[in-house]
PDB file of N, CA and C in Angstrom:
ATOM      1  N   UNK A   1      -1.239   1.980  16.996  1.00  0.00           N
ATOM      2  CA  UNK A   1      -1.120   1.927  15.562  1.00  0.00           C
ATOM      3  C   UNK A   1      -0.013   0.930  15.201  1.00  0.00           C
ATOM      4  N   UNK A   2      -0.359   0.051  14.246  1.00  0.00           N
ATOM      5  CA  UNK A   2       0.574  -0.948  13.764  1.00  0.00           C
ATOM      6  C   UNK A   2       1.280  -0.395  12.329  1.00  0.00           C
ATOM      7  N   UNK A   3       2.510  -1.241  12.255  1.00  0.00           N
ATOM      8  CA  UNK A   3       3.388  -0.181  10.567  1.00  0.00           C
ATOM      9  C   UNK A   3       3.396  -1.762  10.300  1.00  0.00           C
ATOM     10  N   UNK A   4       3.131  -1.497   9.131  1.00  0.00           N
ATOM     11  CA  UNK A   4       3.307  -2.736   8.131  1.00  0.00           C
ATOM     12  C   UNK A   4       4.291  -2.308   6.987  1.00  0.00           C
ATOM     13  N   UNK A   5       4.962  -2.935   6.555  1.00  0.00           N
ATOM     14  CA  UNK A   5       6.515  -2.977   5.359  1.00  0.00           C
ATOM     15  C   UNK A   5       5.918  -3.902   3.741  1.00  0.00           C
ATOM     16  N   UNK A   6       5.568  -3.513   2.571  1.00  0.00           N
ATOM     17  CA  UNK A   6       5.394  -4.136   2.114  1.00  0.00           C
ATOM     18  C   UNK A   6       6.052  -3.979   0.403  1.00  0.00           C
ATOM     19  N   UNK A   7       6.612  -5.084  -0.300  1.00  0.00           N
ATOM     20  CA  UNK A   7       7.156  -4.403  -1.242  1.00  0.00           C
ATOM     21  C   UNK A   7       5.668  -4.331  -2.496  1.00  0.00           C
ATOM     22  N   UNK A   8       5.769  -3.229  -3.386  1.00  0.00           N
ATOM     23  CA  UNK A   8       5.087  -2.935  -4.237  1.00  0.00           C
ATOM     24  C   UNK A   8       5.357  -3.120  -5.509  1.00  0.00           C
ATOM     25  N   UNK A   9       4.370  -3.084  -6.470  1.00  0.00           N
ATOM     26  CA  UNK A   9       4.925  -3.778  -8.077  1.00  0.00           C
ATOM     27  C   UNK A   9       3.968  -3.211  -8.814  1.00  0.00           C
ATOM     28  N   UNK A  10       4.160  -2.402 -10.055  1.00  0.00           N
ATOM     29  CA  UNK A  10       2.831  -1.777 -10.335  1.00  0.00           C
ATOM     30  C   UNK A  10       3.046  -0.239 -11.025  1.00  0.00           C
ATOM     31  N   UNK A  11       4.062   0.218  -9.979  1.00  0.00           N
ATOM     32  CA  UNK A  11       3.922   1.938  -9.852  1.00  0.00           C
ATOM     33  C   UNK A  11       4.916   2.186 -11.576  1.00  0.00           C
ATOM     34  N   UNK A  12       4.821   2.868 -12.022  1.00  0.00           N
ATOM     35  CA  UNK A  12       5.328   3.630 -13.377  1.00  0.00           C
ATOM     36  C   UNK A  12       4.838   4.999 -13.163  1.00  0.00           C
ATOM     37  N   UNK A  13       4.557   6.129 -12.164  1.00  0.00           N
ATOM     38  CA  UNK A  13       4.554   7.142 -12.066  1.00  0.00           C
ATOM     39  C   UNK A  13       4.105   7.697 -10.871  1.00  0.00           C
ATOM     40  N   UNK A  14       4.049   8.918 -10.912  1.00  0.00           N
ATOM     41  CA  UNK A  14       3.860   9.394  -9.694  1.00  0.00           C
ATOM     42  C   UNK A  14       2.217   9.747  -9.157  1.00  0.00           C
ATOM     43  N   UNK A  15       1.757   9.800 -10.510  1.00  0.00           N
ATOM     44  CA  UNK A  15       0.209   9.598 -10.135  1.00  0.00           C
ATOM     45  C   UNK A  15      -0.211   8.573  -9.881  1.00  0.00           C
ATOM     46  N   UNK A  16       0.399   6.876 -10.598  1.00  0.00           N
ATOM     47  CA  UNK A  16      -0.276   6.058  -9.695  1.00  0.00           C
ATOM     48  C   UNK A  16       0.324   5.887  -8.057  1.00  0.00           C
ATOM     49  N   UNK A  17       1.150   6.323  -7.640  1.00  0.00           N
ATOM     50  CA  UNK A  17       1.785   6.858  -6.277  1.00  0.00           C
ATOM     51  C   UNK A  17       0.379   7.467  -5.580  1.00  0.00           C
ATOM     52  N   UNK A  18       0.229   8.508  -6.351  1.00  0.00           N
ATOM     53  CA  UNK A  18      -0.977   9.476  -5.445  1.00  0.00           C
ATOM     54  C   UNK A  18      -2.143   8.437  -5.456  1.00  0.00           C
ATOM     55  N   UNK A  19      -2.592   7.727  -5.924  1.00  0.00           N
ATOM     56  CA  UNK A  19      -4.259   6.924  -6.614  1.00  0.00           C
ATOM     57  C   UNK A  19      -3.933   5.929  -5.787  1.00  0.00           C
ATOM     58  N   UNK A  20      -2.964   4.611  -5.373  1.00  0.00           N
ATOM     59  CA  UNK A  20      -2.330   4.587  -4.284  1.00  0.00           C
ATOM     60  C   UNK A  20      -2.916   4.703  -3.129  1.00  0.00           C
ATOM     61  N   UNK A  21      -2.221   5.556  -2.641  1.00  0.00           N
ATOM     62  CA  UNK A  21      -2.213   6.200  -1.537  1.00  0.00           C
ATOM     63  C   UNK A  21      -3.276   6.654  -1.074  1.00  0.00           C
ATOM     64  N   UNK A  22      -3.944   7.793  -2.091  1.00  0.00           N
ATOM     65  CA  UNK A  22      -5.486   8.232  -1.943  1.00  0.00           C
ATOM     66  C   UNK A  22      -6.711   6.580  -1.408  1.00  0.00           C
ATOM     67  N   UNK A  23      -6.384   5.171  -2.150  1.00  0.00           N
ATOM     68  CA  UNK A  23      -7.176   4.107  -2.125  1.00  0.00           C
ATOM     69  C   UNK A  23      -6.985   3.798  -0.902  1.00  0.00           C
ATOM     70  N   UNK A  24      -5.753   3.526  -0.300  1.00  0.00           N
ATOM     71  CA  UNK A  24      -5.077   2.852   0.722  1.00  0.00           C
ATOM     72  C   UNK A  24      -5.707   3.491   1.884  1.00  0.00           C
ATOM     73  N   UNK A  25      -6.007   4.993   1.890  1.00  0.00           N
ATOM     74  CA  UNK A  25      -6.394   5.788   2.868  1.00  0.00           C
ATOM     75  C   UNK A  25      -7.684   5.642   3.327  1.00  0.00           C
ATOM     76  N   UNK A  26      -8.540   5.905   2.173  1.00  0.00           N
ATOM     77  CA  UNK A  26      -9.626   5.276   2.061  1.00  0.00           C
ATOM     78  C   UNK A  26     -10.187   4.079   3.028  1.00  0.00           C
ATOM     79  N   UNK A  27      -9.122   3.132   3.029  1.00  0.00           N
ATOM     80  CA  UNK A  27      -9.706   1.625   4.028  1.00  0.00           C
ATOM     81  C   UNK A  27      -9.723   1.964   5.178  1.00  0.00           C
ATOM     82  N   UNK A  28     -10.527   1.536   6.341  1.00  0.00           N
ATOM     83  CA  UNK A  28     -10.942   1.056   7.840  1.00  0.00           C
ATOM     84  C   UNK A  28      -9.799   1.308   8.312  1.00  0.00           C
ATOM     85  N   UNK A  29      -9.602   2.520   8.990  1.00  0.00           N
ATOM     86  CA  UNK A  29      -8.396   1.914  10.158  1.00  0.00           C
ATOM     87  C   UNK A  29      -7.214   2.600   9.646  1.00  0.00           C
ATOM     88  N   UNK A  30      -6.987   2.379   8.426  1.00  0.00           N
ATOM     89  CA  UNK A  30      -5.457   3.042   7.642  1.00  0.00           C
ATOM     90  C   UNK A  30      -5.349   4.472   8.223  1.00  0.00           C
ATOM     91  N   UNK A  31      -4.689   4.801   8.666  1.00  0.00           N
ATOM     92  CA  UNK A  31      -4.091   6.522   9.088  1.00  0.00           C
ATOM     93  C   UNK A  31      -3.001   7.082   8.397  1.00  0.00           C
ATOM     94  N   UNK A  32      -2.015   6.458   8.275  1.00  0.00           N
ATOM     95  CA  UNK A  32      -0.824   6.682   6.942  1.00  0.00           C
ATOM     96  C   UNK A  32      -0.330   5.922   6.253  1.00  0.00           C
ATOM     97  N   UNK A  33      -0.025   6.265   4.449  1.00  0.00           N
ATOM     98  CA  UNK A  33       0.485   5.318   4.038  1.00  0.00           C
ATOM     99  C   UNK A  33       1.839   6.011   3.280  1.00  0.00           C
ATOM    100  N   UNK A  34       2.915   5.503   3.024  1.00  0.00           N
ATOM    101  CA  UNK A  34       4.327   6.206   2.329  1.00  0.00           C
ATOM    102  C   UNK A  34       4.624   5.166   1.404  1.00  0.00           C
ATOM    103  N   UNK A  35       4.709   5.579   0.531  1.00  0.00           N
ATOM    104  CA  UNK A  35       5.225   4.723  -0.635  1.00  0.00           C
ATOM    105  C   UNK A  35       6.601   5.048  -1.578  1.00  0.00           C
ATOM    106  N   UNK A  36       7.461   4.548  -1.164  1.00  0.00           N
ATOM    107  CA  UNK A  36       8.949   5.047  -2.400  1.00  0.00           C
ATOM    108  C   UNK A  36       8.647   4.731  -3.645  1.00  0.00           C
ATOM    109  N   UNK A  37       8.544   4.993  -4.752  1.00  0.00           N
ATOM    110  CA  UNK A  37       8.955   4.542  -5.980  1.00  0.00           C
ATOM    111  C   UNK A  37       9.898   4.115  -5.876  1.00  0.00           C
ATOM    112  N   UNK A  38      11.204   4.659  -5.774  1.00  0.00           N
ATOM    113  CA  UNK A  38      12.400   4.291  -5.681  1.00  0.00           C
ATOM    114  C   UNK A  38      13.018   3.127  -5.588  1.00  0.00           C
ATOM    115  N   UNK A  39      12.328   2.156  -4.322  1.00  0.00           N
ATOM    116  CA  UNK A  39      12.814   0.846  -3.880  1.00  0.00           C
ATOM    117  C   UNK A  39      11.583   0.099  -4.251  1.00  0.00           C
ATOM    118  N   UNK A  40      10.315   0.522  -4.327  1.00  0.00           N
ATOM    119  CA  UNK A  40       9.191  -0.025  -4.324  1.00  0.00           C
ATOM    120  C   UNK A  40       8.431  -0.638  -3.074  1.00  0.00           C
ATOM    121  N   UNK A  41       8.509   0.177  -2.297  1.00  0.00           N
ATOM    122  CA  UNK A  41       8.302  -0.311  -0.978  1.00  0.00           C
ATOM    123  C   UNK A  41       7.075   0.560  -0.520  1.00  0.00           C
ATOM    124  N   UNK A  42       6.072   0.037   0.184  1.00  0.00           N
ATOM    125  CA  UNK A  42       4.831   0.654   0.625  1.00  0.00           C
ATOM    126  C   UNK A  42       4.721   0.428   2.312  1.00  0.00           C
ATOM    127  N   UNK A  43       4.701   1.448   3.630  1.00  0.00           N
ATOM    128  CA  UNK A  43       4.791   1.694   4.497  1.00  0.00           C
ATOM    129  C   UNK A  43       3.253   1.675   5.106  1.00  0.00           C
ATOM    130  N   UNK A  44       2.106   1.326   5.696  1.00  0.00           N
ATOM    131  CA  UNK A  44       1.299   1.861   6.117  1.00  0.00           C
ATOM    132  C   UNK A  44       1.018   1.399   7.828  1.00  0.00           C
ATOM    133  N   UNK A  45       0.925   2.704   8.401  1.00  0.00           N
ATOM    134  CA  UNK A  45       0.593   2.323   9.460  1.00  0.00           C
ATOM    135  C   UNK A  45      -1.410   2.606   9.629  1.00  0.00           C
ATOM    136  N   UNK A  46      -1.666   1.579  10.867  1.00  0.00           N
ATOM    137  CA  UNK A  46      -3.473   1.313  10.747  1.00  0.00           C
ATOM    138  C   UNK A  46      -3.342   0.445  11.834  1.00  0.00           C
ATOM    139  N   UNK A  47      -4.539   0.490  12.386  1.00  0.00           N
ATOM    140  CA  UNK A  47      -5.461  -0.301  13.581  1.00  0.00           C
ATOM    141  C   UNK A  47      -6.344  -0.563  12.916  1.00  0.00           C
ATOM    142  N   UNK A  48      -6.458  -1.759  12.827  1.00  0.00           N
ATOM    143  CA  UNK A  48      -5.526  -2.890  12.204  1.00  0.00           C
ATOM    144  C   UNK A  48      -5.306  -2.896  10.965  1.00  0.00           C
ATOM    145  N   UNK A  49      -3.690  -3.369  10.747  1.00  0.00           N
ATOM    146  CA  UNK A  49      -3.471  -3.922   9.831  1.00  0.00           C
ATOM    147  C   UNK A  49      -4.398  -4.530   8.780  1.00  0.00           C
ATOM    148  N   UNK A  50      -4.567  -3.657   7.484  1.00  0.00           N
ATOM    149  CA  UNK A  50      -5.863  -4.817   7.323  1.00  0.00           C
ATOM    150  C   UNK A  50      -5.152  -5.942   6.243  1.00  0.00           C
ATOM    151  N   UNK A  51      -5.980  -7.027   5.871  1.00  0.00           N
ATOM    152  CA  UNK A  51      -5.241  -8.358   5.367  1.00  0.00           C
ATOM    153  C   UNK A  51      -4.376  -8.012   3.993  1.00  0.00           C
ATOM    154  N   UNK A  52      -3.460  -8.774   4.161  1.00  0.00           N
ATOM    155  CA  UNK A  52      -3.016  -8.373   2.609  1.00  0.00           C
ATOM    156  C   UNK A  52      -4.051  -8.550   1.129  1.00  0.00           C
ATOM    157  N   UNK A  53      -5.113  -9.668   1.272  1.00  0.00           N
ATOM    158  CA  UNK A  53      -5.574  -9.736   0.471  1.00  0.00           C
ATOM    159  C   UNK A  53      -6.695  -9.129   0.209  1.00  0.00           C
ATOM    160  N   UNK A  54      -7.408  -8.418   1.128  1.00  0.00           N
ATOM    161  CA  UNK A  54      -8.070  -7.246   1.047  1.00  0.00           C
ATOM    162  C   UNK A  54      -7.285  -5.961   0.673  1.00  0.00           C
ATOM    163  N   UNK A  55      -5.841  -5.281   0.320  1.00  0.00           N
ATOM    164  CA  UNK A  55      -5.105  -4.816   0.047  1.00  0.00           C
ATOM    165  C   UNK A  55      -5.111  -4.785  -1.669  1.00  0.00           C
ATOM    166  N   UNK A  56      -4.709  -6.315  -1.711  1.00  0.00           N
ATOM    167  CA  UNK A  56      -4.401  -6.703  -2.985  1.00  0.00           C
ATOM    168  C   UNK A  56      -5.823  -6.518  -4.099  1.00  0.00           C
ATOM    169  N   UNK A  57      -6.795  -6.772  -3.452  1.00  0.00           N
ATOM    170  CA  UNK A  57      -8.282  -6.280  -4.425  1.00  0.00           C
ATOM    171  C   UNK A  57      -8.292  -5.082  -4.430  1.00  0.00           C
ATOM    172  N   UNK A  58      -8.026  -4.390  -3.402  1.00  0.00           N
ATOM    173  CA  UNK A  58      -8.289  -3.214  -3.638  1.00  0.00           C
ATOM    174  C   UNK A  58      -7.948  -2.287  -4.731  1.00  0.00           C
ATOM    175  N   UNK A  59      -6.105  -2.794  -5.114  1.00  0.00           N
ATOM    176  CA  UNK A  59      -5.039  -2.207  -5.935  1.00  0.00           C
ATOM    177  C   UNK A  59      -5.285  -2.956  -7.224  1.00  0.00           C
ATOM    178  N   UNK A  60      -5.657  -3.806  -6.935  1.00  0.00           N
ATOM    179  CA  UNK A  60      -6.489  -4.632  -8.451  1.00  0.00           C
ATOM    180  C   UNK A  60      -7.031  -4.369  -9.176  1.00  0.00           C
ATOM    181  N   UNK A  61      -8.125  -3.349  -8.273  1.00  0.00           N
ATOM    182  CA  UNK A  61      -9.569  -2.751  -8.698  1.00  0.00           C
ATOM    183  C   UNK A  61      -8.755  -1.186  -9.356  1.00  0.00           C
ATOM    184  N   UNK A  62      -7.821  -0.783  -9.323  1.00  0.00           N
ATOM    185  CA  UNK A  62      -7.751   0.371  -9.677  1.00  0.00           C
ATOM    186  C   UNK A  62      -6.002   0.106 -11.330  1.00  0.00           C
ATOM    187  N   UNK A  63      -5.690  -1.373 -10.891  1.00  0.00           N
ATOM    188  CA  UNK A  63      -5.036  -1.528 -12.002  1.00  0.00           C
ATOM    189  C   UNK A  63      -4.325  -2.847 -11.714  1.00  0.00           C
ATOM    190  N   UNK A  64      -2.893  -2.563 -12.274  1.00  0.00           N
ATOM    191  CA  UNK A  64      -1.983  -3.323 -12.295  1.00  0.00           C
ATOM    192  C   UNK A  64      -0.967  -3.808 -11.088  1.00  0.00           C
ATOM    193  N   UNK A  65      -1.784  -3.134 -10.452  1.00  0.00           N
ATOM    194  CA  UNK A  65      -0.470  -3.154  -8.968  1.00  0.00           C
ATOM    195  C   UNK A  65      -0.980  -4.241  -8.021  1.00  0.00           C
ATOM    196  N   UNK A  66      -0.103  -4.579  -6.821  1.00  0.00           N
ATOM    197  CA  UNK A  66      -0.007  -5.396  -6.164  1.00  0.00           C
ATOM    198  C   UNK A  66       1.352  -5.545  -5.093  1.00  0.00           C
ATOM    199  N   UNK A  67       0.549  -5.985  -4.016  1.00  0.00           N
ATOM    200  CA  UNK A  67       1.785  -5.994  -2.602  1.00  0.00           C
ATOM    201  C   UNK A  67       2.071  -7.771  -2.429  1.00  0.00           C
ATOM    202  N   UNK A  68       3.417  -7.607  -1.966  1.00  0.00           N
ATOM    203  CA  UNK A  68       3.876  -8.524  -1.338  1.00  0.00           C
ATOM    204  C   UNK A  68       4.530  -8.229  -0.064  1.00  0.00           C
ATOM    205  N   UNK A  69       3.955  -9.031   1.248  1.00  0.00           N
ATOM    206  CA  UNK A  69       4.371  -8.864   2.476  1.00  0.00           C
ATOM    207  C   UNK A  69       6.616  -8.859   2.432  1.00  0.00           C
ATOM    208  N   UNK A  70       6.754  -7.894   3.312  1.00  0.00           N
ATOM    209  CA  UNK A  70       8.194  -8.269   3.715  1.00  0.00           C
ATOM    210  C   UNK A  70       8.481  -7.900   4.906  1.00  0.00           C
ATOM    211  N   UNK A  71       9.220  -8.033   5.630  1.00  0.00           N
ATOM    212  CA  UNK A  71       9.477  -7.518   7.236  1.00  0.00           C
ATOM    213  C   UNK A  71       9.853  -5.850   6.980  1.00  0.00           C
ATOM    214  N   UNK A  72       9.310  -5.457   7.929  1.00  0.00           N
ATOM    215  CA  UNK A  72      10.022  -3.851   8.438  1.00  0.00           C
ATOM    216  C   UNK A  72      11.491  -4.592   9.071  1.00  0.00           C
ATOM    217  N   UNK A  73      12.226  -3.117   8.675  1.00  0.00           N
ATOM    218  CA  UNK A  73      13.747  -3.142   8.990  1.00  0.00           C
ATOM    219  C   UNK A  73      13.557  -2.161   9.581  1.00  0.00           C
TER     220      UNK A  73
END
């Protein structure tokens, strides 16, 4: 299983947190995903990683949100 680090932009509550998460799960491969509000940071680990820009439609399709790659620390 691979962890991917990504920052997030979008979230204004905790239900789009859950809708999220629930989508993210949803994809090929994804097994967990953690998301802070807090920092705005989205965690998912998956075999494989899937592309960011298959990511980015996905969160598109359900609103305003959107990832940008950053390194895990």
């Amino acid at each position: 299983m691979e962890t991917k680090e990504y920052q997030i932009i979008g979230l204004t509550c905790q239900h789009c947190v859950r809708r999220v998460e629930s989508a993210l799960l949803s994809m090929a491969g994804v097994g967990r995903v953690f998301i802070s509000q807090d920092n705005n940071r989205l965690h998912i680990d998956a075999n494989p990683i899937p592309p960011t820009e298959e990511i980015n439609a996905l969160l598109e399709s359900l609103g305003e949100y959107r990832v940008s790659e950053t390194p895990v620390k």
